[in-house]
C-alpha atoms as a PDB file:
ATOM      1  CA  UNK A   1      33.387 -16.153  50.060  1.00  0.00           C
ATOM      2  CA  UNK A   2      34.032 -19.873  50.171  1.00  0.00           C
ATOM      3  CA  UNK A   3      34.728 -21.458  46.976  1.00  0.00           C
ATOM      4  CA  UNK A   4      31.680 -23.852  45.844  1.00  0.00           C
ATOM      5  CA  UNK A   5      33.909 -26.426  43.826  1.00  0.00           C
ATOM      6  CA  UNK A   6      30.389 -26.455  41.682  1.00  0.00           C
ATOM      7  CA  UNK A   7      28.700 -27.159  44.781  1.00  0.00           C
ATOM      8  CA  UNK A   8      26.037 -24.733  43.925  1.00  0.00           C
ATOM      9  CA  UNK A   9      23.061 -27.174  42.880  1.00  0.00           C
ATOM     10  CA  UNK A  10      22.013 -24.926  40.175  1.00  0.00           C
ATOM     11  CA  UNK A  11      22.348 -24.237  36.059  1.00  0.00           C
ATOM     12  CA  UNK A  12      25.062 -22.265  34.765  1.00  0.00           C
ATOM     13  CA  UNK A  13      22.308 -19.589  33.563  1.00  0.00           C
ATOM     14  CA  UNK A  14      21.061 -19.183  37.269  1.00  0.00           C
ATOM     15  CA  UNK A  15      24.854 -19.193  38.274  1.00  0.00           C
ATOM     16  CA  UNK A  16      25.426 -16.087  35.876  1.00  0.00           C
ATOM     17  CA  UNK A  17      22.394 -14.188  37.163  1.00  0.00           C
ATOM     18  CA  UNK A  18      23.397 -14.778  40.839  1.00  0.00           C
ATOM     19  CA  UNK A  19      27.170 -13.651  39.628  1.00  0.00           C
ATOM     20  CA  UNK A  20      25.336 -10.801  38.101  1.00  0.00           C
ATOM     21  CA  UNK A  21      23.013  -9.935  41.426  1.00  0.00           C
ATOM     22  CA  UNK A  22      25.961 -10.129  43.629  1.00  0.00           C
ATOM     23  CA  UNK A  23      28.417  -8.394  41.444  1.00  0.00           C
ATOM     24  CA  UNK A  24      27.662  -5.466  43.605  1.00  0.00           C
ATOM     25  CA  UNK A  25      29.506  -6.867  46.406  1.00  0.00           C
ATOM     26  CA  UNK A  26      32.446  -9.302  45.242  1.00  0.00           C
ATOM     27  CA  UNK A  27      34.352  -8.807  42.459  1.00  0.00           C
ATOM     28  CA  UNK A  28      33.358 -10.857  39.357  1.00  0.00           C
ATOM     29  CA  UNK A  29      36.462 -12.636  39.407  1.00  0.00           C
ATOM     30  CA  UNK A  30      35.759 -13.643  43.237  1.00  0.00           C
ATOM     31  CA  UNK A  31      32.074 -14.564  41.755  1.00  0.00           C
ATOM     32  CA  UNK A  32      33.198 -17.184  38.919  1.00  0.00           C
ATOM     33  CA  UNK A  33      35.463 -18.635  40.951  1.00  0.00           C
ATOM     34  CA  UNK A  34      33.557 -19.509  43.596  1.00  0.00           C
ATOM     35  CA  UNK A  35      30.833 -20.784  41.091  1.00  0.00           C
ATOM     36  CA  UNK A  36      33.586 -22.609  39.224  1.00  0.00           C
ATOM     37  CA  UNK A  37      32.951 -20.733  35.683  1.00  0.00           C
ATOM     38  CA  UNK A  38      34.908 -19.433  33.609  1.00  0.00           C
ATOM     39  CA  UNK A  39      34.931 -15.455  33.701  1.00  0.00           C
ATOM     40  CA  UNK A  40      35.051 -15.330  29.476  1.00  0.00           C
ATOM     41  CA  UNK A  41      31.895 -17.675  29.369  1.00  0.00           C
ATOM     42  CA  UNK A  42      30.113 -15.191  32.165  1.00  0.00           C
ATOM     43  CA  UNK A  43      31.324 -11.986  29.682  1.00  0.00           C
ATOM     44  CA  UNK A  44      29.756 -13.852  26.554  1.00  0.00           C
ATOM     45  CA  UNK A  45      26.697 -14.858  28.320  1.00  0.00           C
ATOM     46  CA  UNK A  46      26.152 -10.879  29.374  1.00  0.00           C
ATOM     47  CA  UNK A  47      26.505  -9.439  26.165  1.00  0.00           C
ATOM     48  CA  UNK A  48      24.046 -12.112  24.423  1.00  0.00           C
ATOM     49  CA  UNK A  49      20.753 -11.003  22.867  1.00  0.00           C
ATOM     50  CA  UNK A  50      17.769 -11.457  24.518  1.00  0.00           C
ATOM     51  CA  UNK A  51      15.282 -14.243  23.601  1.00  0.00           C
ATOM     52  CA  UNK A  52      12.484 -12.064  22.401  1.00  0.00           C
ATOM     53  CA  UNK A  53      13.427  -8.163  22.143  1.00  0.00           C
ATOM     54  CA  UNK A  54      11.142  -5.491  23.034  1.00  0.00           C
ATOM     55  CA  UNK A  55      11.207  -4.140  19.354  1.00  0.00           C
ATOM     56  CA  UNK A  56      11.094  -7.815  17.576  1.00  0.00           C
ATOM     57  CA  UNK A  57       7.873  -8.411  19.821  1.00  0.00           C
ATOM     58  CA  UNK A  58       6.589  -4.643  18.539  1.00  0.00           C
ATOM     59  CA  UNK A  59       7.772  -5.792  14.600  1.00  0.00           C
ATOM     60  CA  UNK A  60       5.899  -8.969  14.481  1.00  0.00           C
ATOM     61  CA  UNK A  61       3.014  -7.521  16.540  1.00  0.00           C
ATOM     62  CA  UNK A  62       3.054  -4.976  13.320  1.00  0.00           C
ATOM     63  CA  UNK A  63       4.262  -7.087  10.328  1.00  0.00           C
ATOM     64  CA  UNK A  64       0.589  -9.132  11.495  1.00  0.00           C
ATOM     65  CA  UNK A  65      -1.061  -5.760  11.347  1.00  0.00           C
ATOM     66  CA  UNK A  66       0.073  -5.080   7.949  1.00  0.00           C
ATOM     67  CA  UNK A  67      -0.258  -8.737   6.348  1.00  0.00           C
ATOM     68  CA  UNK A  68      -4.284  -8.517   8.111  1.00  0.00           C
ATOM     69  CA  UNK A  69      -4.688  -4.737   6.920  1.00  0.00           C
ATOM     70  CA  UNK A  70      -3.773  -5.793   3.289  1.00  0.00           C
ATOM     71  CA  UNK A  71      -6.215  -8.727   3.144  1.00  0.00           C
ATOM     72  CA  UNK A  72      -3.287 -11.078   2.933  1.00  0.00           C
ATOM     73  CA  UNK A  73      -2.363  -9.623  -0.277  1.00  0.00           C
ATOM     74  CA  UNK A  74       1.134  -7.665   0.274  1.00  0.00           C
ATOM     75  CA  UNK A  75       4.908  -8.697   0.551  1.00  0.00           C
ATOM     76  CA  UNK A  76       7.512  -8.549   2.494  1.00  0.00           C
ATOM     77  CA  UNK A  77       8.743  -5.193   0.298  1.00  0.00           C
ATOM     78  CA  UNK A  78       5.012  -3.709   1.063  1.00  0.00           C
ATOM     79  CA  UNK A  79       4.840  -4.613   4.628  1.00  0.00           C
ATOM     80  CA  UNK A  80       8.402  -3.199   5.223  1.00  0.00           C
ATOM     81  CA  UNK A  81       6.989  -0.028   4.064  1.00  0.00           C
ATOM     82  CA  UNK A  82       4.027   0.562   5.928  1.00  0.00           C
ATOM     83  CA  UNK A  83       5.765  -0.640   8.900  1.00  0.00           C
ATOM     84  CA  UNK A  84       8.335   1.948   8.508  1.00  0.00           C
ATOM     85  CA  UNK A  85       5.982   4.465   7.957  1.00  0.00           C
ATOM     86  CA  UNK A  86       4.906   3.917  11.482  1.00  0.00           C
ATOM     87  CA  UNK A  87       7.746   4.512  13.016  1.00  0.00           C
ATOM     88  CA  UNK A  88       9.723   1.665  13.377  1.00  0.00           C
ATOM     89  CA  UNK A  89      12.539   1.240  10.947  1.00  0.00           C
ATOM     90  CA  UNK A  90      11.920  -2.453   9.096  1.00  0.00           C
ATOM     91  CA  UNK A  91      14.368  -3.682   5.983  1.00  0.00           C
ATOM     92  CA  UNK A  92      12.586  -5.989   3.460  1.00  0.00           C
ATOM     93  CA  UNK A  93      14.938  -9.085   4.279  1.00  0.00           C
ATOM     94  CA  UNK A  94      13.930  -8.328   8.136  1.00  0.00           C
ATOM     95  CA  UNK A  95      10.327  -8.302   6.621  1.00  0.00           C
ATOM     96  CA  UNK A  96      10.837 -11.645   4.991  1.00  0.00           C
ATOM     97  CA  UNK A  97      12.597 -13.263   7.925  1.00  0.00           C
ATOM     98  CA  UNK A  98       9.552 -12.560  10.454  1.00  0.00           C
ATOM     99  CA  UNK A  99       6.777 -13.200   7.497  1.00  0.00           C
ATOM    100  CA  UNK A 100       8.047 -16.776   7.825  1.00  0.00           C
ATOM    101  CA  UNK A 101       8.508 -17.036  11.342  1.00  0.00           C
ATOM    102  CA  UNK A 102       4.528 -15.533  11.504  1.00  0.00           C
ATOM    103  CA  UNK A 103       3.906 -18.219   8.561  1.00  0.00           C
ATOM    104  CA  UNK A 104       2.654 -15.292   6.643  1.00  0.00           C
ATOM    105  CA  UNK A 105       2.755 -15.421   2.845  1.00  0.00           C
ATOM    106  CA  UNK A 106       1.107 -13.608   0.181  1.00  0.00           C
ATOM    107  CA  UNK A 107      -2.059 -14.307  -1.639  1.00  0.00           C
ATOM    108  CA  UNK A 108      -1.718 -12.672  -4.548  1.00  0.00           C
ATOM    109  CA  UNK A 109      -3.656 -14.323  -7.699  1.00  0.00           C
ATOM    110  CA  UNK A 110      -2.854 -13.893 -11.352  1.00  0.00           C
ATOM    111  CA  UNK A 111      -3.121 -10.672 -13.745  1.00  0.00           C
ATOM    112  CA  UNK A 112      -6.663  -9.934 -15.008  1.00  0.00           C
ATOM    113  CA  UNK A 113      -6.859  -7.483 -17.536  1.00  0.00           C
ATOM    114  CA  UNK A 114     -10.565  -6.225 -18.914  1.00  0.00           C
ATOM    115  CA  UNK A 115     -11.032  -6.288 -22.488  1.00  0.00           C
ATOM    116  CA  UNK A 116     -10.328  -2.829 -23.983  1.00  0.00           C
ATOM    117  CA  UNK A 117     -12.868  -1.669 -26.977  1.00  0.00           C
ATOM    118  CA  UNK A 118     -11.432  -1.748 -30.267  1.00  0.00           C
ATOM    119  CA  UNK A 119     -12.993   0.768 -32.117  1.00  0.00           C
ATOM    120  CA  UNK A 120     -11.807   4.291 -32.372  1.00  0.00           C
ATOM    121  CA  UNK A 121     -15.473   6.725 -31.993  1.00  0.00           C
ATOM    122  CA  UNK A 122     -13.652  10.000 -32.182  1.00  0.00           C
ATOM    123  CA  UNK A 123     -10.389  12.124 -32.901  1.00  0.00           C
ATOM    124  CA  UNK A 124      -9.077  13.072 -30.022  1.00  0.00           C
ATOM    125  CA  UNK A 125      -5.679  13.281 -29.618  1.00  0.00           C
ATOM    126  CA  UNK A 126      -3.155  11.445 -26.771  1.00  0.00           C
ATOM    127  CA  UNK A 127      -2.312  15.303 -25.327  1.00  0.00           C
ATOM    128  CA  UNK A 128      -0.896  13.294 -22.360  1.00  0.00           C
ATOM    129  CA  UNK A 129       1.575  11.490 -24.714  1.00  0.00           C
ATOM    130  CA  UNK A 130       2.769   9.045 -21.305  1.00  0.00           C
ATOM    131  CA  UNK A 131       4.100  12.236 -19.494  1.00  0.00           C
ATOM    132  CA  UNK A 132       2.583  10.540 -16.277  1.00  0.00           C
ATOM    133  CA  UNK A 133       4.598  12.369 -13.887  1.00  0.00           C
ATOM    134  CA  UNK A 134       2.845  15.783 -13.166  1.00  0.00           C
ATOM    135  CA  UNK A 135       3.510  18.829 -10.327  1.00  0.00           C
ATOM    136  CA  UNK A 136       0.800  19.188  -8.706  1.00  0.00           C
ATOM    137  CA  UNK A 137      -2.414  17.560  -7.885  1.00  0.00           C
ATOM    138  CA  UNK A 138      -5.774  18.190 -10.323  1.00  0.00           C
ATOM    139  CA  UNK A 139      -2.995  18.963 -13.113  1.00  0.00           C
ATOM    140  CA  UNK A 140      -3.862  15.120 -15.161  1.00  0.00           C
ATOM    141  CA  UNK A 141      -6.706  12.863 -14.605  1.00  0.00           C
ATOM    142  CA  UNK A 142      -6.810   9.634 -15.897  1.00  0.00           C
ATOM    143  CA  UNK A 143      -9.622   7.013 -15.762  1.00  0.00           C
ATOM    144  CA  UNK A 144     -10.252   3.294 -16.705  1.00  0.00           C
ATOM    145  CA  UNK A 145     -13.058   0.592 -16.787  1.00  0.00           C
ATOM    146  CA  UNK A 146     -12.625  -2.951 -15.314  1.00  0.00           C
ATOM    147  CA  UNK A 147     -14.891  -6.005 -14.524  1.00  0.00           C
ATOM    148  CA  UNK A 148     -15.392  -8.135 -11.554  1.00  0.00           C
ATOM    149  CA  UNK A 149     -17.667 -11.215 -10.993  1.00  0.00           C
ATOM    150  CA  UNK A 150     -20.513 -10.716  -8.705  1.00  0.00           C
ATOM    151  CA  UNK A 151     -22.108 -14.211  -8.128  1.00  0.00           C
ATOM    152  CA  UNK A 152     -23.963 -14.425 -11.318  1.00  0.00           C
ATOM    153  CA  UNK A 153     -22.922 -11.750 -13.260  1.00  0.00           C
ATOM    154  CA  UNK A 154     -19.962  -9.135 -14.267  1.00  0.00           C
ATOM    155  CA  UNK A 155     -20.322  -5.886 -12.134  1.00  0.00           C
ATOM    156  CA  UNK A 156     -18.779  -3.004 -13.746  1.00  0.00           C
ATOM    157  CA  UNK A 157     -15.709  -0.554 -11.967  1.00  0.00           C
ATOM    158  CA  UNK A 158     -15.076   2.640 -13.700  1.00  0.00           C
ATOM    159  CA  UNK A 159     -12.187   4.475 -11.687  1.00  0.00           C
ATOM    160  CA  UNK A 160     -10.469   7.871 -11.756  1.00  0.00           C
ATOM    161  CA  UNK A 161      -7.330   8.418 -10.499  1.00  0.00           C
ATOM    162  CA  UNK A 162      -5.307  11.977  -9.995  1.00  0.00           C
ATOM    163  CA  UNK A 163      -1.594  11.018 -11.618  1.00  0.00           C
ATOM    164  CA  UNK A 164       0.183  13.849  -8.406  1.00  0.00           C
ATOM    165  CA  UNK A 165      -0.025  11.090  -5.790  1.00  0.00           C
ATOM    166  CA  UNK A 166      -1.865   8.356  -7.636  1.00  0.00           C
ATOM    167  CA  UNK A 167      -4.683   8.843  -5.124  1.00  0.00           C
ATOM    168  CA  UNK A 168      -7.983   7.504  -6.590  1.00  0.00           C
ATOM    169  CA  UNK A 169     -10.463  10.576  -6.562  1.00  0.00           C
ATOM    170  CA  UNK A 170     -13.991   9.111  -8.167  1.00  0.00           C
ATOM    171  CA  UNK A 171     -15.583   5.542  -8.658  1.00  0.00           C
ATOM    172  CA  UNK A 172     -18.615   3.939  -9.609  1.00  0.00           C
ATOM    173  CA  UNK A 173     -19.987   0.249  -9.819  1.00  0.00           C
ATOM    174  CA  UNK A 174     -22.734  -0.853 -12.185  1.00  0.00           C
ATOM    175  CA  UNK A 175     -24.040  -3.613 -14.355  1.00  0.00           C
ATOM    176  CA  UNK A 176     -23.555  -1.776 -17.379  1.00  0.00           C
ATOM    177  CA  UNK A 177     -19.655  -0.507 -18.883  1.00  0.00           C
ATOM    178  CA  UNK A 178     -21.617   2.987 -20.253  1.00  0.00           C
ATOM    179  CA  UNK A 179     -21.015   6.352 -20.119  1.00  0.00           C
ATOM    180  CA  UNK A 180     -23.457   6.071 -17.180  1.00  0.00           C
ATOM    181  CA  UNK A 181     -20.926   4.432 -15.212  1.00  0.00           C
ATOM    182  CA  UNK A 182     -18.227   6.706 -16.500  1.00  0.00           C
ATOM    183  CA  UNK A 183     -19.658   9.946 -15.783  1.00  0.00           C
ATOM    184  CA  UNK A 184     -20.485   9.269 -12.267  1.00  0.00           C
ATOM    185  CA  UNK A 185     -17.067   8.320 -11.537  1.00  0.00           C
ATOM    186  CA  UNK A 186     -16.031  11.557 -12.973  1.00  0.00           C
ATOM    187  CA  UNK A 187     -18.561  13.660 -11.471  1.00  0.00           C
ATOM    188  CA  UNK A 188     -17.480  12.102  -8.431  1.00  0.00           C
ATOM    189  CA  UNK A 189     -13.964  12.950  -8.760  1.00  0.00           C
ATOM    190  CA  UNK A 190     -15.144  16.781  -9.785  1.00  0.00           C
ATOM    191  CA  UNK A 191     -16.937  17.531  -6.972  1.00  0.00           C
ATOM    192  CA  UNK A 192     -14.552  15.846  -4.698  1.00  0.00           C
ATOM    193  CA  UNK A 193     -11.354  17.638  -5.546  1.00  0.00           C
ATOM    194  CA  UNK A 194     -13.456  21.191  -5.008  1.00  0.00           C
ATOM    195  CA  UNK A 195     -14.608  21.644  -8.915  1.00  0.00           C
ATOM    196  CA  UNK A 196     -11.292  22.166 -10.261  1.00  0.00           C
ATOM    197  CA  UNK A 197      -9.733  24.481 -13.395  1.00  0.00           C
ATOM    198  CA  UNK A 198      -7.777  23.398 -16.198  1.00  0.00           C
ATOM    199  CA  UNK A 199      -7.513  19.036 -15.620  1.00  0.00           C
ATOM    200  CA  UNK A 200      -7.389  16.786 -18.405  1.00  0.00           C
ATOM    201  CA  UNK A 201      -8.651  13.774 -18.401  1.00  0.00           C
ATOM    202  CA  UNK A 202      -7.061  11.114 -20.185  1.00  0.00           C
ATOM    203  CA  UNK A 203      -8.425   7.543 -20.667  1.00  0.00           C
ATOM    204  CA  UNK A 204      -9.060   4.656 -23.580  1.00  0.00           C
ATOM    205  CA  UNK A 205     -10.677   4.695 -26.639  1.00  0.00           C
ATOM    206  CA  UNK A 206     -14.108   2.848 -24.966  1.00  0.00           C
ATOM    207  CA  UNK A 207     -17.277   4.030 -26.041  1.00  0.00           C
ATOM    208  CA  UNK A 208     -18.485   4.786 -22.564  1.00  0.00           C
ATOM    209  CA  UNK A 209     -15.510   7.697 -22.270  1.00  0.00           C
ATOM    210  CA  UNK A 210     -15.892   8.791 -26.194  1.00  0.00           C
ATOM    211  CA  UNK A 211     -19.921   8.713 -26.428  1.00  0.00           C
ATOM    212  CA  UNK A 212     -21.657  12.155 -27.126  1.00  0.00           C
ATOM    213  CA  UNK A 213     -23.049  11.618 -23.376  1.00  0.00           C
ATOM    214  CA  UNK A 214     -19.811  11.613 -21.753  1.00  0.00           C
ATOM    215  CA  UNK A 215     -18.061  14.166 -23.578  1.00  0.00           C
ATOM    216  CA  UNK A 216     -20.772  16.876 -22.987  1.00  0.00           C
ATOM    217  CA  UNK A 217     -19.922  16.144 -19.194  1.00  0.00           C
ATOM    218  CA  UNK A 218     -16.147  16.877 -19.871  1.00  0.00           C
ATOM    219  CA  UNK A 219     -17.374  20.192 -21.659  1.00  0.00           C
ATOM    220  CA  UNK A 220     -19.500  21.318 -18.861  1.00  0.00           C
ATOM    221  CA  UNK A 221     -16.715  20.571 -16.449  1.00  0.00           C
ATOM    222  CA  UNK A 222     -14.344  22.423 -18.770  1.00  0.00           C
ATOM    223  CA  UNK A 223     -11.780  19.006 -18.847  1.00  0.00           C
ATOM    224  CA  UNK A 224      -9.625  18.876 -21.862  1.00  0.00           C
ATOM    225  CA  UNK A 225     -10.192  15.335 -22.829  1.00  0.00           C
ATOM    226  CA  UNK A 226      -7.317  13.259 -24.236  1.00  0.00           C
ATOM    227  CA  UNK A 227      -7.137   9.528 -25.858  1.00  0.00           C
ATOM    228  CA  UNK A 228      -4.762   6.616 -25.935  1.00  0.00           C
ATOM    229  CA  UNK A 229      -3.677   5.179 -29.077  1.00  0.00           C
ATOM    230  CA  UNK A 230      -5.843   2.294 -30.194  1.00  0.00           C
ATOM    231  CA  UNK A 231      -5.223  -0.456 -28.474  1.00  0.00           C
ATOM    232  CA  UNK A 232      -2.036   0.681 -26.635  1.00  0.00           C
ATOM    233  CA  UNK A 233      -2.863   0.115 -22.740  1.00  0.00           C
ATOM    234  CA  UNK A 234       0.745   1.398 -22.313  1.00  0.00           C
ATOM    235  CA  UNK A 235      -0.607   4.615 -23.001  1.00  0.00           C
ATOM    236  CA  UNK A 236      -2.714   4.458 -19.352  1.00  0.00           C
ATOM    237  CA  UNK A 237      -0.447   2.629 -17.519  1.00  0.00           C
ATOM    238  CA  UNK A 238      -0.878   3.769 -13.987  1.00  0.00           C
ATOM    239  CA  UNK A 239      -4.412   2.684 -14.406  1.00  0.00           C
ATOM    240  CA  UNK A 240      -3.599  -0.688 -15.401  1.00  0.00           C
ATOM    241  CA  UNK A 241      -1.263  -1.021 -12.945  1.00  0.00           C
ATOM    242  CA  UNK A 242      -3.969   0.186 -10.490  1.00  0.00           C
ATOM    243  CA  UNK A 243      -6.685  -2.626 -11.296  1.00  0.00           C
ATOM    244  CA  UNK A 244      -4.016  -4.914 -11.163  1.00  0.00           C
ATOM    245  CA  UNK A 245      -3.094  -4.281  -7.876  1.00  0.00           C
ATOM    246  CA  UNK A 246      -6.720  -4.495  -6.984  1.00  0.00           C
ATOM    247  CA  UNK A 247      -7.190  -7.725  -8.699  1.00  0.00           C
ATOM    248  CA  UNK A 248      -3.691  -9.557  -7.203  1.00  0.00           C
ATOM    249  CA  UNK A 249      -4.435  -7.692  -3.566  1.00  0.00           C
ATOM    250  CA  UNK A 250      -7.731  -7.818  -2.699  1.00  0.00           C
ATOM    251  CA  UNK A 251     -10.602  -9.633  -5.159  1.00  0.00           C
ATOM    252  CA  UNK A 252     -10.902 -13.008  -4.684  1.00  0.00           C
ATOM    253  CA  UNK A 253     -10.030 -15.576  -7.441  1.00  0.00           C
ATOM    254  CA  UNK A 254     -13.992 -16.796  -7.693  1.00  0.00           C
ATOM    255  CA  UNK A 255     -14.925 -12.960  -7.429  1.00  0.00           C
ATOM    256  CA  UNK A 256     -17.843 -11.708  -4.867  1.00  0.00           C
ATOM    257  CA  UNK A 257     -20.989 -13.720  -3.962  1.00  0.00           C
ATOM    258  CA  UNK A 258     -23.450 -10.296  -4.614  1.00  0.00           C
ATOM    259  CA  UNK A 259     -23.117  -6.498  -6.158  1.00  0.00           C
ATOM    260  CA  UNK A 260     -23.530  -5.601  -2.402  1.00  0.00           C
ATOM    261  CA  UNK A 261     -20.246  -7.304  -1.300  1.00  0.00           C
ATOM    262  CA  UNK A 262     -18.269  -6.560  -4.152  1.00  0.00           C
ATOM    263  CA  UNK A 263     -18.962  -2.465  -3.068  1.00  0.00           C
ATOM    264  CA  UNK A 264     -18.489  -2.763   0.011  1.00  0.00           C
ATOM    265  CA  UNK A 265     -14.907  -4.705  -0.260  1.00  0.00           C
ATOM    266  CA  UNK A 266     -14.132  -2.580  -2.972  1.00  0.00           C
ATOM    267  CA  UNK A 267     -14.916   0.884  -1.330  1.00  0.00           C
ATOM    268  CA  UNK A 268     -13.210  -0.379   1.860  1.00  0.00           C
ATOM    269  CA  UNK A 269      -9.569  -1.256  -0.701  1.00  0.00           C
ATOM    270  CA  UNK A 270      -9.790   2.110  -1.936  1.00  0.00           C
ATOM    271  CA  UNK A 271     -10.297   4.382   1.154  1.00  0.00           C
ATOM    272  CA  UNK A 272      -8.737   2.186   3.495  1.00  0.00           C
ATOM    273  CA  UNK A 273      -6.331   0.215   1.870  1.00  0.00           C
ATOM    274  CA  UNK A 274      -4.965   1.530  -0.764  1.00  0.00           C
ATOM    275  CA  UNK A 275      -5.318   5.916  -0.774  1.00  0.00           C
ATOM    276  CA  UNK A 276      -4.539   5.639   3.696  1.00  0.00           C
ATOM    277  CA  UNK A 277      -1.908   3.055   4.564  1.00  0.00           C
ATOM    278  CA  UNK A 278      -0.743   1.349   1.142  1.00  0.00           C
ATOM    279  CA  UNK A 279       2.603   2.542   0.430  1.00  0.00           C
ATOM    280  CA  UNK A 280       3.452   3.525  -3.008  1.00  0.00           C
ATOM    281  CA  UNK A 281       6.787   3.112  -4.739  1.00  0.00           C
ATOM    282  CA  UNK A 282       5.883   6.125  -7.323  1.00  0.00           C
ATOM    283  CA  UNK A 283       5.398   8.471  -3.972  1.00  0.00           C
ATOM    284  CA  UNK A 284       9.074   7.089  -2.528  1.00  0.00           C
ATOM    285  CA  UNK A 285       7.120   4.675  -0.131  1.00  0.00           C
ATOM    286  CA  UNK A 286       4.555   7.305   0.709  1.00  0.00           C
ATOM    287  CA  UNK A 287       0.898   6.512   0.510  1.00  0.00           C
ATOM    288  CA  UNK A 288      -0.974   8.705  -1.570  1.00  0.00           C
ATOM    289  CA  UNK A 289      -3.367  10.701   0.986  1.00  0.00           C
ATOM    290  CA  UNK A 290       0.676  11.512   2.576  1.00  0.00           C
ATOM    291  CA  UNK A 291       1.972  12.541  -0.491  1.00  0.00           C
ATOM    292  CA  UNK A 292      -0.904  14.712  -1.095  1.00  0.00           C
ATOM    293  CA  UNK A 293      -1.098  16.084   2.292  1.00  0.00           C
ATOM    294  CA  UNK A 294       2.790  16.834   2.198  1.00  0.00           C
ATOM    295  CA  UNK A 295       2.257  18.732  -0.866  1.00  0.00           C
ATOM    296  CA  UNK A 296      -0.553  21.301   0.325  1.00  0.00           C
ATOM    297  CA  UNK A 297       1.661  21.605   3.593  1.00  0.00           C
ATOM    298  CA  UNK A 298       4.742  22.737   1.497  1.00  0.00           C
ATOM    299  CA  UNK A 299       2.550  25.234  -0.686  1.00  0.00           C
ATOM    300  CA  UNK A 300       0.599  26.305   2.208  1.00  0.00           C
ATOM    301  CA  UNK A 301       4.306  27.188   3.888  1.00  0.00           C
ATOM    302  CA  UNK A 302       5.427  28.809   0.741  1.00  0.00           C
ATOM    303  CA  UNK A 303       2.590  30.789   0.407  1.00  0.00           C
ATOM    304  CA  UNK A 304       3.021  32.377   3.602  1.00  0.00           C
ATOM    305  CA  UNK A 305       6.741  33.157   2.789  1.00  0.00           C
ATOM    306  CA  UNK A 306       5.914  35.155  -0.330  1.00  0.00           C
END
């Protein structure tokens, strides 16, 4: 080959790929020579990253996925988990980094706690004492009240949530905070988890979980009820912390424009959202319907072992 003396009428990126095309027949010092480049600028420009990777085009294809799935409610720290749970390794700062290059940001609005009742009905007393780490699922139920605005009015959430996995198990919505509302939740979670033996239930002092009503239902059930302290919401803490991720994640500031939406929004945060692909940092970034579904693998194994 002739030298060119940078005769070649072309950019030095089009001179490196024909270097690197005809590589396979001259020697690359022959090649950069004849382009007139240097062969340490030729070296740097093949060991470069590419533009756009085909994982950084899979991450921010996800990282949208995640930020959509979540309502526009989680962080960089949430979406790095659920991304990683699907496969494809994702650090929090790499998380950050490609929220802002997606102009993604979370929506998150400001604590709302619901008024607890003041008034102790009964003596019952706190047999859960904050031991909120348990064994094994249907060992500790625990169940709270909250409000949301529904156009005109306050609907009413009563939730109850199995401590194992922190997987919500029963609900119910209503325009009344009784033991109405209470006890469907819990009959909901009851016939749900297969009519478990040996739960207890712990909750507030409210009237609606300490009314006659409400604790006939825990008799018949055969769930050993158990109280916080008066007006110690430390005492239920994963539930608070569980209607405050619903509030910050997912309701909107002004609330719902009906009843009608405010179920259906809420239904679709618990099934979808939060039990199936929310990661939780009490489950070591699993969600809770994995955690759970771990755990009956492992006894199902060790059952066959014995």
């Amino acid at each position: 080959m002739k030298k060119s003396h940078g005769s070649v009428d072309v950019g030095l990126t089009e001179q490196f790929l024909m270097i690197k095309k005809l590589k396979q027949s001259y020697s690359v010092k022959t090649l950069c020579e004849v382009f007139n480049v240097h062969r340490s600028s030729y070296n740097y420009w093949l060991k470069r990253p590419t533009a756009i990777r085909a994982e950084t085009v899979k991450l921010r294809s996800l990282v949208s996925e995640a930020h959509a799935a979540s309502n526009a409610s989680a962080g960089a720290r949430t979406i790095a988990d659920i991304v990683t749970n699907q496969g494809l390794k994702l650090s929090r700062y790499r998380a950050t980094k490609l929220m802002r290059e997606l102009g993604l940001v979370s929506c998150q609005q400001p604590k709302h706690r619901y008024r607890k009742a003041s008034q102790e009905h009964v003596e019952v007393p706190n047999h859960l004492g904050r031991q909120f780490a348990v064994t094994a699922p249907n060992e500790v139920w625990v169940g709270d009240v909250t409000y949301i605005w529904t156009g005109n009015r306050w609907m009413y959430l009563a939730v109850v949530i199995d401590l194992f996995a922190r997987k919500v198990i029963g609900w119910s919505m209503s325009l009344s905070p009784d033991s109405s509302l209470t006890g469907k939740a819990l009959s909901m979670a009851y016939e749900s988890r297969g009519k478990p033996k040996g739960v207890m239930f712990h909750s507030d002092q409210g009237s609606h979980y300490t009314s006659r009503k409400y604790r006939q239902l825990l008799w018949r059930f055969k769930i050993k009820q158990s109280l916080s302290r008066r007006g110690n919401c430390w005492d239920n803490a994963p539930m608070e912390r569980f209607f405050r991720s619903l509030k910050t994640e997912w309701v909107p500031t002004v609330g719902y424009r009906s009843f009608a939406e405010a179920q259906q929004e809420i239904i679709r945060y618990i099934i979808g959202y939060y039990c199936q692909l929310r990661p939780h940092q009490y489950n070591g970034g699993l969600t809770p319907n994995e955690s759970e579904r771990l755990y009956w693998e492992n006894s199902k194994t060790v059952a066959n072992f014995s």
